[in-house]
PDB file of N, CA and C in Angstrom:
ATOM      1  N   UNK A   1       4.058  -7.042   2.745  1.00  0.00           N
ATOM      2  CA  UNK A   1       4.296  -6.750   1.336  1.00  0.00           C
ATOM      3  C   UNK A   1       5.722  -6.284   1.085  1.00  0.00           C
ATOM      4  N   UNK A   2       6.396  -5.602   2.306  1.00  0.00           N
ATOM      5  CA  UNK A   2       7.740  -5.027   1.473  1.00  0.00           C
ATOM      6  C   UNK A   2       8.415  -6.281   2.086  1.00  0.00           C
ATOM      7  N   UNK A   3       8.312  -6.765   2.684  1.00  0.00           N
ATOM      8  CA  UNK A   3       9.177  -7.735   2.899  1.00  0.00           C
ATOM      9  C   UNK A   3       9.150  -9.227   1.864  1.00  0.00           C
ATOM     10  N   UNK A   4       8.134  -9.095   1.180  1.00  0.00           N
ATOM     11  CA  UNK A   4       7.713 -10.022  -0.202  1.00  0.00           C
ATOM     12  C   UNK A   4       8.833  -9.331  -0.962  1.00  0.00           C
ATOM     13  N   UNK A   5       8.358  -8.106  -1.235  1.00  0.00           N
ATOM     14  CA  UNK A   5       8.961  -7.389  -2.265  1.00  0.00           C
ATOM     15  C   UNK A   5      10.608  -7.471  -2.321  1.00  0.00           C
ATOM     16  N   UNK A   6      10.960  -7.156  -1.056  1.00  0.00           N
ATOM     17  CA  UNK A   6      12.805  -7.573  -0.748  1.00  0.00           C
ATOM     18  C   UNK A   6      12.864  -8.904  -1.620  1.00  0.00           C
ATOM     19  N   UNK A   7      12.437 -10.133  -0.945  1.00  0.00           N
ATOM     20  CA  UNK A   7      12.976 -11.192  -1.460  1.00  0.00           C
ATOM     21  C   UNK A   7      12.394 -11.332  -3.090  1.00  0.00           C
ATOM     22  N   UNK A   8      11.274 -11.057  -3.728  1.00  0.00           N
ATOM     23  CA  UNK A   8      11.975 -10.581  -4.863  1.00  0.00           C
ATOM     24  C   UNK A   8      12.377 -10.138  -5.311  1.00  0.00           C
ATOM     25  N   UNK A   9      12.742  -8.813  -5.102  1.00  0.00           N
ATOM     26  CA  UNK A   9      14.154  -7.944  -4.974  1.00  0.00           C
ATOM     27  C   UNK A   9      15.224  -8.896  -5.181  1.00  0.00           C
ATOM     28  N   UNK A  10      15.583  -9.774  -3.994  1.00  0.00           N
ATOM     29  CA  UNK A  10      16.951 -10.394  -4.297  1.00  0.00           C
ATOM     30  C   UNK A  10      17.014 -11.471  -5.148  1.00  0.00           C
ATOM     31  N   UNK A  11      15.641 -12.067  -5.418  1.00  0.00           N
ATOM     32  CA  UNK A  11      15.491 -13.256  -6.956  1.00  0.00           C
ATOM     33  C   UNK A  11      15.594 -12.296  -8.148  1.00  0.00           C
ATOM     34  N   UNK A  12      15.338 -11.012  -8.051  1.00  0.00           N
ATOM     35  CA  UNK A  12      15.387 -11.010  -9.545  1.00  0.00           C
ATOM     36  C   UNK A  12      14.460 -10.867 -10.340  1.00  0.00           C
ATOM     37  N   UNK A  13      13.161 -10.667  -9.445  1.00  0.00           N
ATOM     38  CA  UNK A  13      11.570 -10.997 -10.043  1.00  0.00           C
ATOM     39  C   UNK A  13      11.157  -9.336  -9.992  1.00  0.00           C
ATOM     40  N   UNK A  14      11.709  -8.671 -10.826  1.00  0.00           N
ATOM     41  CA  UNK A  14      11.125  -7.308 -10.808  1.00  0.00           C
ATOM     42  C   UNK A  14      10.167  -7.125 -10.598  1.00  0.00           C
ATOM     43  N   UNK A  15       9.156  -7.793 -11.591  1.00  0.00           N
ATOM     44  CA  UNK A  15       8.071  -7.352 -12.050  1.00  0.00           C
ATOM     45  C   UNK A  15       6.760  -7.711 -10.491  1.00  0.00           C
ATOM     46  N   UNK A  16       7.154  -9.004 -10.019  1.00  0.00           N
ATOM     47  CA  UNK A  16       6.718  -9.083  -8.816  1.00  0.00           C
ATOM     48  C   UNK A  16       6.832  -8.413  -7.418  1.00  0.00           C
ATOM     49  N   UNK A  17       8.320  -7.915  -7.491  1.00  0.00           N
ATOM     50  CA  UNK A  17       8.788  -7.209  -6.474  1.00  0.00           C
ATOM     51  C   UNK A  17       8.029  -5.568  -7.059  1.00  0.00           C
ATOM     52  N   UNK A  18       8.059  -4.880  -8.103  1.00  0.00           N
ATOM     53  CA  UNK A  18       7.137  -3.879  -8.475  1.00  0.00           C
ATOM     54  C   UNK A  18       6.012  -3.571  -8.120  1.00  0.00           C
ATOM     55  N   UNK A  19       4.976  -4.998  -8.469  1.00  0.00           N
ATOM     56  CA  UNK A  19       3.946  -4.948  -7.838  1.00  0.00           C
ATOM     57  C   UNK A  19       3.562  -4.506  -5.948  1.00  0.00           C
ATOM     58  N   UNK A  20       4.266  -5.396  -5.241  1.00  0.00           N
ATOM     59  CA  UNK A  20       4.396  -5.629  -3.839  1.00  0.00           C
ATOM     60  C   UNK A  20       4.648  -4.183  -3.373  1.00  0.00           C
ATOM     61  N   UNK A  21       5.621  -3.597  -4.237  1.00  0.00           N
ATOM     62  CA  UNK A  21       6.417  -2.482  -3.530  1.00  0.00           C
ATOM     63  C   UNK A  21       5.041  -1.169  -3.690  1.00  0.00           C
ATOM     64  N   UNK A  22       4.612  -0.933  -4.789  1.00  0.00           N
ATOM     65  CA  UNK A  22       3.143  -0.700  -4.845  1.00  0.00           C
ATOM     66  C   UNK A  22       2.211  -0.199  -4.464  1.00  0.00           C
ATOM     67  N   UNK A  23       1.787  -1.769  -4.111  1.00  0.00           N
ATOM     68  CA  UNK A  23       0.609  -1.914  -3.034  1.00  0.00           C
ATOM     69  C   UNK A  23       0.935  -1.505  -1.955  1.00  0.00           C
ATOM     70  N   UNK A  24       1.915  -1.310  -0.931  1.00  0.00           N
ATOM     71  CA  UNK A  24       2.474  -1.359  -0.142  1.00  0.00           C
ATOM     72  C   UNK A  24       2.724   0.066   0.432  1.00  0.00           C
ATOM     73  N   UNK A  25       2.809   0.996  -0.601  1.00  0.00           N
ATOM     74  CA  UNK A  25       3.004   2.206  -1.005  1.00  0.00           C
ATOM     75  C   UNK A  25       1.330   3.050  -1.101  1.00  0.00           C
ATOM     76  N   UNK A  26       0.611   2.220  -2.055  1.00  0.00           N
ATOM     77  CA  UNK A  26      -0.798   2.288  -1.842  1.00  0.00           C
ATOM     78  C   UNK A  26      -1.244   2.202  -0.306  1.00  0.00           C
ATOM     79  N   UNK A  27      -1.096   1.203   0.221  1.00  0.00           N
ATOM     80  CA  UNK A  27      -2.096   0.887   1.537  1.00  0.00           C
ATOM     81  C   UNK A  27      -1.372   1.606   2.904  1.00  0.00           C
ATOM     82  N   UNK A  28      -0.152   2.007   2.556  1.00  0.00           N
ATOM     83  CA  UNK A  28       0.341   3.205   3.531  1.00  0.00           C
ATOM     84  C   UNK A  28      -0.096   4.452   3.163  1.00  0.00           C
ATOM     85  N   UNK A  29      -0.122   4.862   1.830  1.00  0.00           N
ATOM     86  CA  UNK A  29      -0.723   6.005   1.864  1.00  0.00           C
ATOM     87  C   UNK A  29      -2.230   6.281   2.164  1.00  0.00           C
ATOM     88  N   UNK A  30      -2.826   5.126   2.019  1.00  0.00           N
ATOM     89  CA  UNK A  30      -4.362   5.149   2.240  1.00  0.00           C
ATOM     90  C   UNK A  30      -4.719   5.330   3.996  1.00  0.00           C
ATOM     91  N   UNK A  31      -3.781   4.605   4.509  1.00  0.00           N
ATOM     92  CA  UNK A  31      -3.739   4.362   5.999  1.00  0.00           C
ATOM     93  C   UNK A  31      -3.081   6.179   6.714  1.00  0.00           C
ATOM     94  N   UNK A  32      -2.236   6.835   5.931  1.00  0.00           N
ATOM     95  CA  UNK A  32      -1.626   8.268   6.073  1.00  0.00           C
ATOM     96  C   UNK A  32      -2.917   9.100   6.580  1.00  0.00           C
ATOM     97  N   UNK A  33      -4.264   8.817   5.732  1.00  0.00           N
ATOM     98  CA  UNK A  33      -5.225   9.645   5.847  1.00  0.00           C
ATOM     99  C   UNK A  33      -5.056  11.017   5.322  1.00  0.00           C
ATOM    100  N   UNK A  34      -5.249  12.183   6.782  1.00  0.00           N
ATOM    101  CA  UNK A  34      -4.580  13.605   6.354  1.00  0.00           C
ATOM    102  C   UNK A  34      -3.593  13.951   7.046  1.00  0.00           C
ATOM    103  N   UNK A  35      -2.519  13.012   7.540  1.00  0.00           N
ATOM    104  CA  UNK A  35      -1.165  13.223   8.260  1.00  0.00           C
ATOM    105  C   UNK A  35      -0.397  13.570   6.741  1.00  0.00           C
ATOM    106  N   UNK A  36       0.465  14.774   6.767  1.00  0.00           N
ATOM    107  CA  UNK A  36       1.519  15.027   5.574  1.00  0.00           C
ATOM    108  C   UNK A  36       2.457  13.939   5.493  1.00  0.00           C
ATOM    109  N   UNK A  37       2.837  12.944   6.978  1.00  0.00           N
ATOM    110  CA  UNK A  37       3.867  12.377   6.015  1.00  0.00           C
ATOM    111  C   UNK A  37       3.593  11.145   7.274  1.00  0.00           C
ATOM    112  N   UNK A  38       4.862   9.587   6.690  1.00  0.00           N
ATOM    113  CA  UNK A  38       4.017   8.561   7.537  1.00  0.00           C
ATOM    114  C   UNK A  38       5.330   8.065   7.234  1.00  0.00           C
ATOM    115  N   UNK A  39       6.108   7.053   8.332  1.00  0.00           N
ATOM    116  CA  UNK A  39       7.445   6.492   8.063  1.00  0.00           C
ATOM    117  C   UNK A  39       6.757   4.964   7.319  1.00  0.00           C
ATOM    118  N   UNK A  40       6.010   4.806   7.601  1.00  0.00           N
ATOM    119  CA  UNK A  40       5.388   3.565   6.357  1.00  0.00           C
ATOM    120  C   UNK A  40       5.351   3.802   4.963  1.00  0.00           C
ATOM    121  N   UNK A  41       5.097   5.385   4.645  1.00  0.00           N
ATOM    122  CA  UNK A  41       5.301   5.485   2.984  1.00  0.00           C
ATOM    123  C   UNK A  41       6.084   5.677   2.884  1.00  0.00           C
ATOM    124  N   UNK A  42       7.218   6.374   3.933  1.00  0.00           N
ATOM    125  CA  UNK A  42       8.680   6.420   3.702  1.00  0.00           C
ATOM    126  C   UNK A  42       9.147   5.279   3.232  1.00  0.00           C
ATOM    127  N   UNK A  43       8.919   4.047   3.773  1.00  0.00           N
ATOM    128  CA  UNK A  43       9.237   2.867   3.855  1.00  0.00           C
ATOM    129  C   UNK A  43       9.580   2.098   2.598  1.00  0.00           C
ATOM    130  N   UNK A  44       7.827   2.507   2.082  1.00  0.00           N
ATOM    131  CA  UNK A  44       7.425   2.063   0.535  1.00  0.00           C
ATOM    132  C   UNK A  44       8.362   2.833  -0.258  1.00  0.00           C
ATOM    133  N   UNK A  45       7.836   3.887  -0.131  1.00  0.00           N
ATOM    134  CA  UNK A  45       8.836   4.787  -1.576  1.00  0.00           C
ATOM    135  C   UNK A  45      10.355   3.891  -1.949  1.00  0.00           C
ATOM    136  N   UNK A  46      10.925   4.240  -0.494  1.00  0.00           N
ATOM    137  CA  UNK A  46      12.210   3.546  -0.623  1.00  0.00           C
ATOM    138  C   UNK A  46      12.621   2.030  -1.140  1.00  0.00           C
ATOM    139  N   UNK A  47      11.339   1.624  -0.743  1.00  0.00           N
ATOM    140  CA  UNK A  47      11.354   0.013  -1.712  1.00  0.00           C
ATOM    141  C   UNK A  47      10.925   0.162  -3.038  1.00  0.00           C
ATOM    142  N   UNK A  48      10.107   1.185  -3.881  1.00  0.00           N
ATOM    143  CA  UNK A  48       9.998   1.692  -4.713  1.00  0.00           C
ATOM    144  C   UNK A  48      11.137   2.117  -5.965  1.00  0.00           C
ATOM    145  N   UNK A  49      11.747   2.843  -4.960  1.00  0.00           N
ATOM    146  CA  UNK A  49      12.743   3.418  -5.507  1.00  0.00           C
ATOM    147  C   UNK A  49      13.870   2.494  -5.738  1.00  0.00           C
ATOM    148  N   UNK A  50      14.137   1.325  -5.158  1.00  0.00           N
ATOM    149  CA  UNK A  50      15.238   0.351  -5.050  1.00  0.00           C
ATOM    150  C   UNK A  50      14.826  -0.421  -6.494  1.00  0.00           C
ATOM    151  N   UNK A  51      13.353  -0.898  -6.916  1.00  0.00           N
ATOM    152  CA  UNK A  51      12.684  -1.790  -7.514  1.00  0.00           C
ATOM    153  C   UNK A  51      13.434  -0.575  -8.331  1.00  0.00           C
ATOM    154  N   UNK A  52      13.174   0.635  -8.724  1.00  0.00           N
ATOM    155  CA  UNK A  52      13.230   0.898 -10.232  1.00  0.00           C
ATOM    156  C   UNK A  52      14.365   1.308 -10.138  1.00  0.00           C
ATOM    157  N   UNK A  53      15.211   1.179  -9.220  1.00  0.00           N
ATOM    158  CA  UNK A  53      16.879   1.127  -9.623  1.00  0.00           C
ATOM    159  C   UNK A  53      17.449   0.216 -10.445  1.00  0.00           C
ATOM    160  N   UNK A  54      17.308  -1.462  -9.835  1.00  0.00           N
ATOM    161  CA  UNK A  54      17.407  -2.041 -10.167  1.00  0.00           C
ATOM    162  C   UNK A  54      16.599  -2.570 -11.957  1.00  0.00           C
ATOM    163  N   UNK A  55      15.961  -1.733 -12.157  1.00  0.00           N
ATOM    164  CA  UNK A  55      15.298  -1.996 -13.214  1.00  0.00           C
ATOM    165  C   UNK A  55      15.994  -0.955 -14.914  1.00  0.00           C
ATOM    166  N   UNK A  56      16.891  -0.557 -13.731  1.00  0.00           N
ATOM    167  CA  UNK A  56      17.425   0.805 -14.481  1.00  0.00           C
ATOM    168  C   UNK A  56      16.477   2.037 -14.618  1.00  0.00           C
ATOM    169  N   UNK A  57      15.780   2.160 -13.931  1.00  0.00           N
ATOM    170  CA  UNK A  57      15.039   3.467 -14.239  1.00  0.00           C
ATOM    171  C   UNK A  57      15.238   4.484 -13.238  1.00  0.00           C
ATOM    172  N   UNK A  58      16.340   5.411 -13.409  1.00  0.00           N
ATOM    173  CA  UNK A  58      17.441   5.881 -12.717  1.00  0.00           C
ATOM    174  C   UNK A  58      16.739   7.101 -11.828  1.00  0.00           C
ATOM    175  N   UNK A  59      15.890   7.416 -13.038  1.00  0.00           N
ATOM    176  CA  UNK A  59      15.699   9.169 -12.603  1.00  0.00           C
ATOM    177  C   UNK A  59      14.176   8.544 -11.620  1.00  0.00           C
ATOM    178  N   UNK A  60      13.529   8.129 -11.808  1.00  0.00           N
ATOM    179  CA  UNK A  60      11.748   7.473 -11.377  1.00  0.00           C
ATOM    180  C   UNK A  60      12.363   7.331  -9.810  1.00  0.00           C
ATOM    181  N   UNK A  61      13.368   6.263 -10.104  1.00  0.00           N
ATOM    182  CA  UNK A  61      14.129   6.067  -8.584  1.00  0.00           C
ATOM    183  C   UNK A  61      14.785   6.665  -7.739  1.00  0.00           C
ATOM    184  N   UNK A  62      15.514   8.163  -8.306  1.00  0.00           N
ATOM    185  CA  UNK A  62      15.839   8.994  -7.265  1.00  0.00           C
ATOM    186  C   UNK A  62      14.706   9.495  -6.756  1.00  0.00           C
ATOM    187  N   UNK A  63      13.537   9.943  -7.433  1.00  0.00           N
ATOM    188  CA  UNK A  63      12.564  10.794  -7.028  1.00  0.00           C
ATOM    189  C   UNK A  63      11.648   9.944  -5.811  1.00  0.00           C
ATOM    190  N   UNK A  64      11.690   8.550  -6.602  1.00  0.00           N
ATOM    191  CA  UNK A  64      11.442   7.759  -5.013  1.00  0.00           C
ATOM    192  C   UNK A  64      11.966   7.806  -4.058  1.00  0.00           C
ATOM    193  N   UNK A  65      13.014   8.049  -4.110  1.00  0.00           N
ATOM    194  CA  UNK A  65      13.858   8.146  -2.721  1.00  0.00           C
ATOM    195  C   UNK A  65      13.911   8.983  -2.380  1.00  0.00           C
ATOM    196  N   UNK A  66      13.607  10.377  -3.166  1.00  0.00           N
ATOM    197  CA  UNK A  66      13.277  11.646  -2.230  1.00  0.00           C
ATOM    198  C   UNK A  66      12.228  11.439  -1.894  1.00  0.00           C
ATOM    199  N   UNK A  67      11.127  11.007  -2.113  1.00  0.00           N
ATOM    200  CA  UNK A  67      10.199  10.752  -1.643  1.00  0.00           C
ATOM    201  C   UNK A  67      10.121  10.504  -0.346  1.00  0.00           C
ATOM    202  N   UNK A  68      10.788   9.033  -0.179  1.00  0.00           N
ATOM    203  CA  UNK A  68      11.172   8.741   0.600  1.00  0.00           C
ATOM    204  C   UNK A  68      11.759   9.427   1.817  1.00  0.00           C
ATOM    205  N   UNK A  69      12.600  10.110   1.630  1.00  0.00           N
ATOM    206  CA  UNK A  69      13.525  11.226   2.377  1.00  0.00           C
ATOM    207  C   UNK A  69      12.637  11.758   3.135  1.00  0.00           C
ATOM    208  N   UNK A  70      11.984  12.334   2.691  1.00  0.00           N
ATOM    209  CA  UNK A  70      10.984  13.507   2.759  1.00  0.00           C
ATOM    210  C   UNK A  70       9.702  13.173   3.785  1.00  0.00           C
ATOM    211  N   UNK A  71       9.562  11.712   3.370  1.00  0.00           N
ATOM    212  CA  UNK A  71       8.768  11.451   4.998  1.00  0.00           C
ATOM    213  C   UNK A  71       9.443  10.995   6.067  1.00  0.00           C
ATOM    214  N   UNK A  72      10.658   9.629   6.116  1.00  0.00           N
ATOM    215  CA  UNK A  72      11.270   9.415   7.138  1.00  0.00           C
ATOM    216  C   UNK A  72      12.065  10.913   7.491  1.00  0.00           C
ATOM    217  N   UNK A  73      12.617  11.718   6.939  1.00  0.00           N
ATOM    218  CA  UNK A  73      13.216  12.781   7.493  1.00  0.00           C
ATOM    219  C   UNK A  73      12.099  13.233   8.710  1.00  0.00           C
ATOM    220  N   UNK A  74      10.905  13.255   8.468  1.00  0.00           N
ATOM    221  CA  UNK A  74       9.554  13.683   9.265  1.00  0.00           C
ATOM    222  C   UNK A  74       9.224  12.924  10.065  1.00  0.00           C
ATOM    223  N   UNK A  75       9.750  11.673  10.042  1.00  0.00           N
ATOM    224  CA  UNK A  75       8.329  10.877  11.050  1.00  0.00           C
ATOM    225  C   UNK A  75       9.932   9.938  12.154  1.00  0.00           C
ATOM    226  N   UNK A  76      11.461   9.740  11.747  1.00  0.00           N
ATOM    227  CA  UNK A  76      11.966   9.244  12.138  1.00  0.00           C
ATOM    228  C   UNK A  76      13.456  10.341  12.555  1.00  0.00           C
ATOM    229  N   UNK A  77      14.052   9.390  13.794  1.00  0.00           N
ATOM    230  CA  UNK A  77      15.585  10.374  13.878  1.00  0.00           C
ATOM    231  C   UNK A  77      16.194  10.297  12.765  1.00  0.00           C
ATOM    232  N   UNK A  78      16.684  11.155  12.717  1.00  0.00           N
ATOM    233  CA  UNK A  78      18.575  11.305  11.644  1.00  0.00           C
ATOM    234  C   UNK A  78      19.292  10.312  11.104  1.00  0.00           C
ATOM    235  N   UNK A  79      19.265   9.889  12.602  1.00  0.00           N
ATOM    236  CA  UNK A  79      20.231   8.510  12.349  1.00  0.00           C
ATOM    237  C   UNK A  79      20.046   7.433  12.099  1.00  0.00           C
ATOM    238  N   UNK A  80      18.198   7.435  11.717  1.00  0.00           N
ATOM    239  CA  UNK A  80      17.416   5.664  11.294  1.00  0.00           C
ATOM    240  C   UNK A  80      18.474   5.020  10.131  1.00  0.00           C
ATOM    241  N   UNK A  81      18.270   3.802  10.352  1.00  0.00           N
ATOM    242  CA  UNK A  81      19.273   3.925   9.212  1.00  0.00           C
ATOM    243  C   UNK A  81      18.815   3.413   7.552  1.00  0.00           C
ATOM    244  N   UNK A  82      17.199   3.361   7.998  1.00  0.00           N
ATOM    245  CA  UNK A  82      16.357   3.814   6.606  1.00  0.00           C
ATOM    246  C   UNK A  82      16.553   4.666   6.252  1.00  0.00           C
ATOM    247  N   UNK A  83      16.592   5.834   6.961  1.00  0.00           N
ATOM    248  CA  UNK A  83      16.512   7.265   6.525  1.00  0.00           C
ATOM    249  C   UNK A  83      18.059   7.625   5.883  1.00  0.00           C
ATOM    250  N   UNK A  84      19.466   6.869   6.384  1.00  0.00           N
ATOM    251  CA  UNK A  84      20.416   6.844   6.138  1.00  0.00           C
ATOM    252  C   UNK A  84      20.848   6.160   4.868  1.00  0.00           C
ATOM    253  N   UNK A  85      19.923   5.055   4.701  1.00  0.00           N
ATOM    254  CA  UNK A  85      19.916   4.731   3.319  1.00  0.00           C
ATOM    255  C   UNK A  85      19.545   5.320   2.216  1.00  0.00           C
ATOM    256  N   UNK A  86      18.453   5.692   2.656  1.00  0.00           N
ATOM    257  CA  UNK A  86      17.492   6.488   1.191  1.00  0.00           C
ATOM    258  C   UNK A  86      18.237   7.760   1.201  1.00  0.00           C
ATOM    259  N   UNK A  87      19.269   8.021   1.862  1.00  0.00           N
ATOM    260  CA  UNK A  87      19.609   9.379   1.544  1.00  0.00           C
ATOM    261  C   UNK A  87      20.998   8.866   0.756  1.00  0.00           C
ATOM    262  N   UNK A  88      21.763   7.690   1.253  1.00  0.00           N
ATOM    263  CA  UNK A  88      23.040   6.956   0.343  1.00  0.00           C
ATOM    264  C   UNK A  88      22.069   6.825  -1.047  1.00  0.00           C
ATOM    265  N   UNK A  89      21.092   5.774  -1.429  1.00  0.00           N
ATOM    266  CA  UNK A  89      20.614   5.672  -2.320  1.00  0.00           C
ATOM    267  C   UNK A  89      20.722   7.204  -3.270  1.00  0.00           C
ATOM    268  N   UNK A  90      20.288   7.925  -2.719  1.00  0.00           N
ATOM    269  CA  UNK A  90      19.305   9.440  -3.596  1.00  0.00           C
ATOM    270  C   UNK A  90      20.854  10.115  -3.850  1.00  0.00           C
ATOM    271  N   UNK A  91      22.008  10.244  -3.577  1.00  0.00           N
ATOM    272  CA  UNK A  91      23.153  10.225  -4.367  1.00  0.00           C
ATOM    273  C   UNK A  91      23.706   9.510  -5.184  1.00  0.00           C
ATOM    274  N   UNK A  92      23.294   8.048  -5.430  1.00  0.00           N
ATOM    275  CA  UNK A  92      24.241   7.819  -6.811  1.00  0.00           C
ATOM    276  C   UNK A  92      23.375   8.099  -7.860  1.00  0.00           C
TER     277      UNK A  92
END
Protein backbone atom coordinates (compact mmCIF):
# COMPACT_ATOMS: atom_id res chain seq x y z
CA UNK A 1 0.00 0.00 0.00
CA UNK A 2 2.64 2.72 0.68
CA UNK A 3 4.40 1.87 -2.08
CA UNK A 4 0.95 2.32 -4.30
CA UNK A 5 0.59 5.36 -2.46
CA UNK A 6 4.32 6.82 -3.50
CA UNK A 7 3.58 6.31 -7.08
CA UNK A 8 0.51 8.16 -6.73
CA UNK A 9 2.19 10.49 -4.86
CA UNK A 10 4.38 11.13 -7.88
CA UNK A 11 1.19 11.10 -10.57
CA UNK A 12 -0.52 13.49 -8.79
CA UNK A 13 -3.51 11.30 -7.77
CA UNK A 14 -4.02 12.65 -4.27
CA UNK A 15 -7.03 11.46 -3.63
CA UNK A 16 -5.81 7.82 -4.40
CA UNK A 17 -2.52 8.17 -2.87
CA UNK A 18 -4.78 9.46 0.46
CA UNK A 19 -6.64 6.58 0.44
CA UNK A 20 -3.53 3.94 0.27
CA UNK A 21 -1.61 6.03 2.72
CA UNK A 22 -4.65 5.30 5.14
CA UNK A 23 -5.22 2.01 4.98
CA UNK A 24 -1.81 1.45 5.40
CA UNK A 25 -1.72 3.48 8.50
CA UNK A 26 -4.94 1.55 9.53
CA UNK A 27 -3.55 -2.05 9.08
CA UNK A 28 -0.22 -1.08 10.88
CA UNK A 29 -1.88 0.20 13.59
CA UNK A 30 -4.21 -2.73 13.86
CA UNK A 31 -1.17 -5.12 13.50
CA UNK A 32 0.72 -2.58 16.61
CA UNK A 33 -1.80 -4.39 18.90
CA UNK A 34 -0.62 -3.10 22.55
CA UNK A 35 3.07 -2.25 21.50
CA UNK A 36 3.18 1.92 22.05
CA UNK A 37 4.87 2.37 18.94
CA UNK A 38 5.70 0.26 15.51
CA UNK A 39 8.25 1.55 12.65
CA UNK A 40 5.33 0.45 10.21
CA UNK A 41 3.04 3.28 11.55
CA UNK A 42 5.98 5.32 11.59
CA UNK A 43 6.13 4.50 8.09
CA UNK A 44 2.43 5.32 7.34
CA UNK A 45 2.15 8.53 9.21
CA UNK A 46 5.05 9.74 7.22
CA UNK A 47 3.34 8.83 3.96
CA UNK A 48 0.42 10.49 5.48
CA UNK A 49 1.91 13.39 6.22
CA UNK A 50 3.67 13.79 2.68
CA UNK A 51 -0.06 13.12 1.01
CA UNK A 52 -1.37 16.16 3.00
CA UNK A 53 1.61 18.24 2.27
CA UNK A 54 1.29 18.00 -0.96
CA UNK A 55 -2.35 18.69 -0.77
CA UNK A 56 -1.52 21.82 1.09
CA UNK A 57 -2.75 20.88 4.32
CA UNK A 58 0.23 22.18 6.16
CA UNK A 59 -0.58 21.95 9.78
CA UNK A 60 -2.59 17.97 9.48
CA UNK A 61 0.92 17.22 7.88
CA UNK A 62 3.32 18.35 10.37
CA UNK A 63 1.40 16.56 13.04
CA UNK A 64 1.78 13.51 10.78
CA UNK A 65 5.13 13.67 10.80
CA UNK A 66 5.41 14.02 14.35
CA UNK A 67 3.61 11.30 14.47
CA UNK A 68 5.70 9.80 12.62
CA UNK A 69 8.84 10.91 14.57
CA UNK A 70 7.57 9.66 17.51
CA UNK A 71 7.44 6.03 16.52
CA UNK A 72 10.51 5.61 14.20
CA UNK A 73 12.43 7.69 16.89
CA UNK A 74 11.25 4.32 19.05
CA UNK A 75 11.42 1.44 17.00
CA UNK A 76 14.55 2.61 14.58
CA UNK A 77 18.41 4.17 14.89
CA UNK A 78 18.97 7.96 14.59
CA UNK A 79 20.36 7.73 11.58
CA UNK A 80 17.38 5.71 9.52
CA UNK A 81 17.01 7.83 7.04
CA UNK A 82 13.12 7.64 7.37
CA UNK A 83 13.50 8.85 10.59
CA UNK A 84 15.88 11.58 9.02
CA UNK A 85 13.32 12.53 6.75
CA UNK A 86 10.28 12.91 8.78
CA UNK A 87 12.27 14.95 10.97
CA UNK A 88 13.56 17.31 7.53
CA UNK A 89 9.85 17.13 6.60
CA UNK A 90 8.39 18.28 10.35
CA UNK A 91 10.58 21.60 9.89
CA UNK A 92 9.35 23.26 6.94
Amino acid sequence: LLDRAELNLDESKLPAAQADARQALALAQAAQGGVPYSNHTGLAWLMVGRVLAKQGETEAAHDAFQAAITHLSNTVDDDHPMLVRARELAQR
